[in-house]
Protein backbone atom coordinates (compact mmCIF):
# COMPACT_ATOMS: atom_id res chain seq x y z
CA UNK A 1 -3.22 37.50 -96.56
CA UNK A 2 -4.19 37.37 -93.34
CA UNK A 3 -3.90 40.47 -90.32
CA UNK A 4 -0.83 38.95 -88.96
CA UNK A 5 1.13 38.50 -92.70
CA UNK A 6 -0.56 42.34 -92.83
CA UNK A 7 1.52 43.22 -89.81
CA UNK A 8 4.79 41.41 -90.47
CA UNK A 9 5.22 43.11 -94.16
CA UNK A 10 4.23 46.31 -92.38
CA UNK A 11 6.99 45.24 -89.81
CA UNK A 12 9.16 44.86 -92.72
CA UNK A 13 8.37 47.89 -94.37
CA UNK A 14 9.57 49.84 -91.63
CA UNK A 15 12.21 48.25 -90.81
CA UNK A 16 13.87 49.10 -94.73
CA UNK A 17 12.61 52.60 -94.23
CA UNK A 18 14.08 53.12 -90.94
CA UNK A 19 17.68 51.55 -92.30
CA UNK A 20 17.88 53.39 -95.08
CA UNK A 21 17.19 56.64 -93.30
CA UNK A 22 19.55 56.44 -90.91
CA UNK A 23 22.49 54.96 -94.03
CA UNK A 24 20.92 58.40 -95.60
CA UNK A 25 21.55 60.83 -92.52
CA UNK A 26 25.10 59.10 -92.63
CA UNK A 27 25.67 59.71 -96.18
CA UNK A 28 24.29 63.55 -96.12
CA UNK A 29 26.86 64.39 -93.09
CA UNK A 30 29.79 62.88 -94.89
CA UNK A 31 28.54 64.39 -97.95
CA UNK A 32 28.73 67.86 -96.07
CA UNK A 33 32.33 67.15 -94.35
CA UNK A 34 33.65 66.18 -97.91
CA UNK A 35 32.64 69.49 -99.14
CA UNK A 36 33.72 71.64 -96.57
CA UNK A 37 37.12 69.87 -96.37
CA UNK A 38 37.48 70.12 -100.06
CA UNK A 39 37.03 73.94 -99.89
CA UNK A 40 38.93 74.51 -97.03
CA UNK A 41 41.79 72.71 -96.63
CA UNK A 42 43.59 75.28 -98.95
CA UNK A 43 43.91 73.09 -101.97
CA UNK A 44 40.88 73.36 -103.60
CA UNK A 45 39.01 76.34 -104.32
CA UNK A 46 35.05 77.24 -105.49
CA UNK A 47 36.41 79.57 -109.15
CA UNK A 48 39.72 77.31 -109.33
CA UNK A 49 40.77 74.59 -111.69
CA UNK A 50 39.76 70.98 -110.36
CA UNK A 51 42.90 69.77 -108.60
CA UNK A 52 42.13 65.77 -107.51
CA UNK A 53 43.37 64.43 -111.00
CA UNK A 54 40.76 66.74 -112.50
CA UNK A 55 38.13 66.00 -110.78
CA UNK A 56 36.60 68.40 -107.90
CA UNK A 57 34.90 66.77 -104.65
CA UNK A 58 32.95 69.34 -103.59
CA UNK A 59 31.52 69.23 -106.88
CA UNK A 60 30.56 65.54 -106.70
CA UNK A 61 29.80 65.64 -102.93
CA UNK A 62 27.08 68.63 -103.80
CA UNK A 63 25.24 65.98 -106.50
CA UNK A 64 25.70 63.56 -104.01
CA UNK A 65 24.44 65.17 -101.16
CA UNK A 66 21.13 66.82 -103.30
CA UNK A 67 20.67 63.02 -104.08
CA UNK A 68 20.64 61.86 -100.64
CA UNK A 69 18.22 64.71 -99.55
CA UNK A 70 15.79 63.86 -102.47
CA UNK A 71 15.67 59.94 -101.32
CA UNK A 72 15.91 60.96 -97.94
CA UNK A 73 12.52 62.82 -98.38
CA UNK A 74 11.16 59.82 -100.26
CA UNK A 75 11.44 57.56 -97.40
CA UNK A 76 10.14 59.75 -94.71
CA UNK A 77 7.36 60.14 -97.05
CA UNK A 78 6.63 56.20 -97.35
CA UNK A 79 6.99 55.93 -93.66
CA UNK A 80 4.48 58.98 -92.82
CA UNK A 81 2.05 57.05 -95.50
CA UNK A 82 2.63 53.77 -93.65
CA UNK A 83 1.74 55.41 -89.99
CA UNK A 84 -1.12 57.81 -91.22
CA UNK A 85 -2.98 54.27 -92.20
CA UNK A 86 -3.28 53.36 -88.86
CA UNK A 87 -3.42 56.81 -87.27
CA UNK A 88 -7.16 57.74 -85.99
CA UNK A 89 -5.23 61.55 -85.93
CA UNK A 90 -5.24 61.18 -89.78
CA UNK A 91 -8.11 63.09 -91.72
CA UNK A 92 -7.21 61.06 -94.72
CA UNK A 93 -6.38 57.62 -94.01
CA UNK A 94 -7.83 56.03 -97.35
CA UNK A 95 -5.24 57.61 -99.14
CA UNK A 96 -2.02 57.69 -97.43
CA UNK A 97 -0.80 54.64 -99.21
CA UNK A 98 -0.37 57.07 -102.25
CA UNK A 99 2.92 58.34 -100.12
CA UNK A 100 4.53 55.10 -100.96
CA UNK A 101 4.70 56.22 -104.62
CA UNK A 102 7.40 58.38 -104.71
CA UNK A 103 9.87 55.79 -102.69
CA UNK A 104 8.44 53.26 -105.28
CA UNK A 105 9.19 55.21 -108.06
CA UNK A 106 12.42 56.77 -107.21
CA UNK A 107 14.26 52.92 -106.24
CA UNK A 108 12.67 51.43 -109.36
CA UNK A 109 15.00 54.19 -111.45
CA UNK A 110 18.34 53.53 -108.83
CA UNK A 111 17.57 49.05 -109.41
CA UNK A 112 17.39 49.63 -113.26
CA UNK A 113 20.34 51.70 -112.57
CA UNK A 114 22.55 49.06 -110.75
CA UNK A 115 23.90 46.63 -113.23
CA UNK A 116 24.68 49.48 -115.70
CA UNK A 117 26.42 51.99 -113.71
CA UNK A 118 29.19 48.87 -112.33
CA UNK A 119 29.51 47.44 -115.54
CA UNK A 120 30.35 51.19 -116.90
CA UNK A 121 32.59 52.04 -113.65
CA UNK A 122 34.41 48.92 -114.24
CA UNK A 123 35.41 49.47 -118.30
CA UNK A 124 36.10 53.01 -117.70
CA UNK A 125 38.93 51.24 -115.09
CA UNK A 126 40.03 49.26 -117.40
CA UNK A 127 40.05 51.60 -120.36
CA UNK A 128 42.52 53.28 -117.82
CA UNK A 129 44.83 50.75 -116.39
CA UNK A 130 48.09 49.58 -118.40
CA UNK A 131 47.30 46.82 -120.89
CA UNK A 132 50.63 45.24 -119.08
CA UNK A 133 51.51 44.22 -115.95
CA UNK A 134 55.01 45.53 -115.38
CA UNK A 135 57.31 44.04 -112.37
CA UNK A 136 57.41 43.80 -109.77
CA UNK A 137 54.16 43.29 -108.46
CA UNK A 138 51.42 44.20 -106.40
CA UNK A 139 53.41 47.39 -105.75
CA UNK A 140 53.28 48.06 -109.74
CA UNK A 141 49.84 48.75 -109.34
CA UNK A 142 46.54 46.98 -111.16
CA UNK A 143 46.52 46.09 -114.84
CA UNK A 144 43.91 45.17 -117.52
CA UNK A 145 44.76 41.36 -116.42
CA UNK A 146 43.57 41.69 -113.50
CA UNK A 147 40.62 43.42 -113.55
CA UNK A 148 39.76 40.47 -116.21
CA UNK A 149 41.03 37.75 -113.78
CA UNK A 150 40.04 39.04 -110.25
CA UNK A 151 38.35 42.34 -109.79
CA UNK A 152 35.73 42.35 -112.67
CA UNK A 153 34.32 39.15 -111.33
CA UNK A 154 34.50 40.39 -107.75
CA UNK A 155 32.73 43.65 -108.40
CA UNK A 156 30.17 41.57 -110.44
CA UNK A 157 28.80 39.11 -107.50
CA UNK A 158 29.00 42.17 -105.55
CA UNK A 159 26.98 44.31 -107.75
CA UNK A 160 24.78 41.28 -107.80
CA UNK A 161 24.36 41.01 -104.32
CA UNK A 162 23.32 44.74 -104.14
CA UNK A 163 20.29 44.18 -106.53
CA UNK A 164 19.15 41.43 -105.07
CA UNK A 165 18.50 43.13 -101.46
CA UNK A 166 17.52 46.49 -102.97
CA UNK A 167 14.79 44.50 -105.31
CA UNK A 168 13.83 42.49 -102.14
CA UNK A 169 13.15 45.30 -100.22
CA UNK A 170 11.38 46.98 -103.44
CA UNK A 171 9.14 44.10 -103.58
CA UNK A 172 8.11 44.59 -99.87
CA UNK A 173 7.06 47.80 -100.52
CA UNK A 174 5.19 47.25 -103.35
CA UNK A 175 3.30 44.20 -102.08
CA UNK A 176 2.60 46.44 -98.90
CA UNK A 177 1.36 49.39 -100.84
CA UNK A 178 -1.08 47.17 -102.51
CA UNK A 179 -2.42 45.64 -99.66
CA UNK A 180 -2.75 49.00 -98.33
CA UNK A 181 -4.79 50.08 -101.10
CA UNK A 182 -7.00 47.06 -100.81
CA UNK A 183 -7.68 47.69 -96.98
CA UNK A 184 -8.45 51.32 -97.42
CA UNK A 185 -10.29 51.03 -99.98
CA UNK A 186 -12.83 47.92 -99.49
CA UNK A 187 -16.04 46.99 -101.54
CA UNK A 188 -19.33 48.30 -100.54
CA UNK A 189 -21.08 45.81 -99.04
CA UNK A 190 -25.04 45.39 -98.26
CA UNK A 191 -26.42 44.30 -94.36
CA UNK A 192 -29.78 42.14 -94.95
CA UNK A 193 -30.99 40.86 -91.53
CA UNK A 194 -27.63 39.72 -89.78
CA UNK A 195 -26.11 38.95 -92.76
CA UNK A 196 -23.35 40.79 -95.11
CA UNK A 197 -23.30 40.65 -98.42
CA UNK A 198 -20.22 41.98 -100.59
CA UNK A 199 -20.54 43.53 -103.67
CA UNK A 200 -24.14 43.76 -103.58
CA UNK A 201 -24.83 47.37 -105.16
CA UNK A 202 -27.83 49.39 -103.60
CA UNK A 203 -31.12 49.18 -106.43
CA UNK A 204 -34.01 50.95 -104.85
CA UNK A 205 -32.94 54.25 -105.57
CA UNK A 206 -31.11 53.83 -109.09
CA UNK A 207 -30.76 56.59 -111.93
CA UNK A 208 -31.59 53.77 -114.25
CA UNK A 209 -33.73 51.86 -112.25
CA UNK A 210 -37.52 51.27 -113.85
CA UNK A 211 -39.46 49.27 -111.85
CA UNK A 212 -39.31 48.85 -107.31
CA UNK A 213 -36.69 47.18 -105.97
CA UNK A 214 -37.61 44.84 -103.03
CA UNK A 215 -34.33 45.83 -100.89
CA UNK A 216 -35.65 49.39 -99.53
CA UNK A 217 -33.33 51.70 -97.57
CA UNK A 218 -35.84 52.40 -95.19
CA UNK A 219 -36.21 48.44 -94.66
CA UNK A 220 -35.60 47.13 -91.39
CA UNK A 221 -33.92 44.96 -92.47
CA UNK A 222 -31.53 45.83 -95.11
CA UNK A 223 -29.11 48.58 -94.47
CA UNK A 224 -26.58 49.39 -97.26
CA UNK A 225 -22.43 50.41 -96.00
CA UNK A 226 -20.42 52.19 -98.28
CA UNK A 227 -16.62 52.67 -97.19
């Protein structure tokens, strides 16, 4: 791949990590409103039974919001490794694409996490909805048959859709983090005369080496470039 694909799946790259900061920063604010409103509008309290149908927000918004933080922190890390590559600031530039690893790592768990987690929120719905659908309707509410008929396969496709852009934007990453790897880290390569020759390994001066080698460092000639 050439500099300018380089550039546009850098391009890319930052582009994800830039939207899914900000959706993060969204999602940690609301997080914190849900919690203080749950604990403070007088309904709920911290020691008190859980009043929402038995379940407590605050409780859920806390996971929630410790979530967002940790995947928050993931992506400012894989956009700090993706700037330090091409920062002359940066003491360590040959291994800043390791940053990428944790934002790697942390969306592979949430993809393989997709398909199960809708397919389990939407039998635990209909473990819970009336096997009959009583008259008159909408106003009776949902039923088993139609969860079946219209909001299983709705939730599905969506669900779908979901993967498919977080795996697309996975990929990028990945494909980016390896190409970063591969341009910080080239193959030493050996200067004889004006021309450059990769992978050529220096001989004269080998731990093993017997007999003279006829490439000498102090040649004028041959001049050997590790990275």
């Amino acid at each position: 791949m050439g500099c300018a694909g380089y550039k546009d799946m850098e391009r890319w790259a930052k582009r994800v990590l830039v939207f899914n900061i900000c959706l993060l920063v969204c999602g940690i604010f609301s997080q914190i409103f849900l919690v203080v409103w749950d604990l403070t509008s007088g309904v709920q309290t911290i020691t008190g039974r859980c009043v929402w149908a038995g379940y407590c927000l605050w409780i859920g918004g806390l996971v929630s919001l410790l979530l967002c933080i940790v995947f928050l922190m993931a992506n400012l890390l894989a956009y700090s490794g993706i700037t330090r590559t091409s920062s002359w600031d940066n003491l360590h530039p040959s291994t800043s694409y390791r940053l990428l690893y944790p934002w790697l790592v942390l969306y592979f768990i949430l993809n393989t996490g997709i398909l199960p987690t809708g397919i389990a929120l939407v039998y635990l719905w209909y473990e819970a909805s009336p096997s009959t659908c009583p008259e008159p309707r909408p106003s009776s509410g949902v039923c088993q048959e139609d969860i079946l008929n219209l909001w299983a396969p709705l939730i599905g496709v969506a669900t779908l859709l979901v993967l498919l852009v977080f795996l697309h934007n996975w990929v990028i990453i990945l494909h980016l983090a390896k190409l970063l790897r591969k341009k910080m880290n080239p193959q030493p390569f050996t200067r004889i005369g004006s021309r450059v020759v990769l992978g050529l390994e220096d001989t004269s001066h080998g731990e093993h080496s017997g007999g003279s080698s006829t490439l000498s460092k102090g040649s004028t000639l041959v001049s050997y470039i590790y990275p």
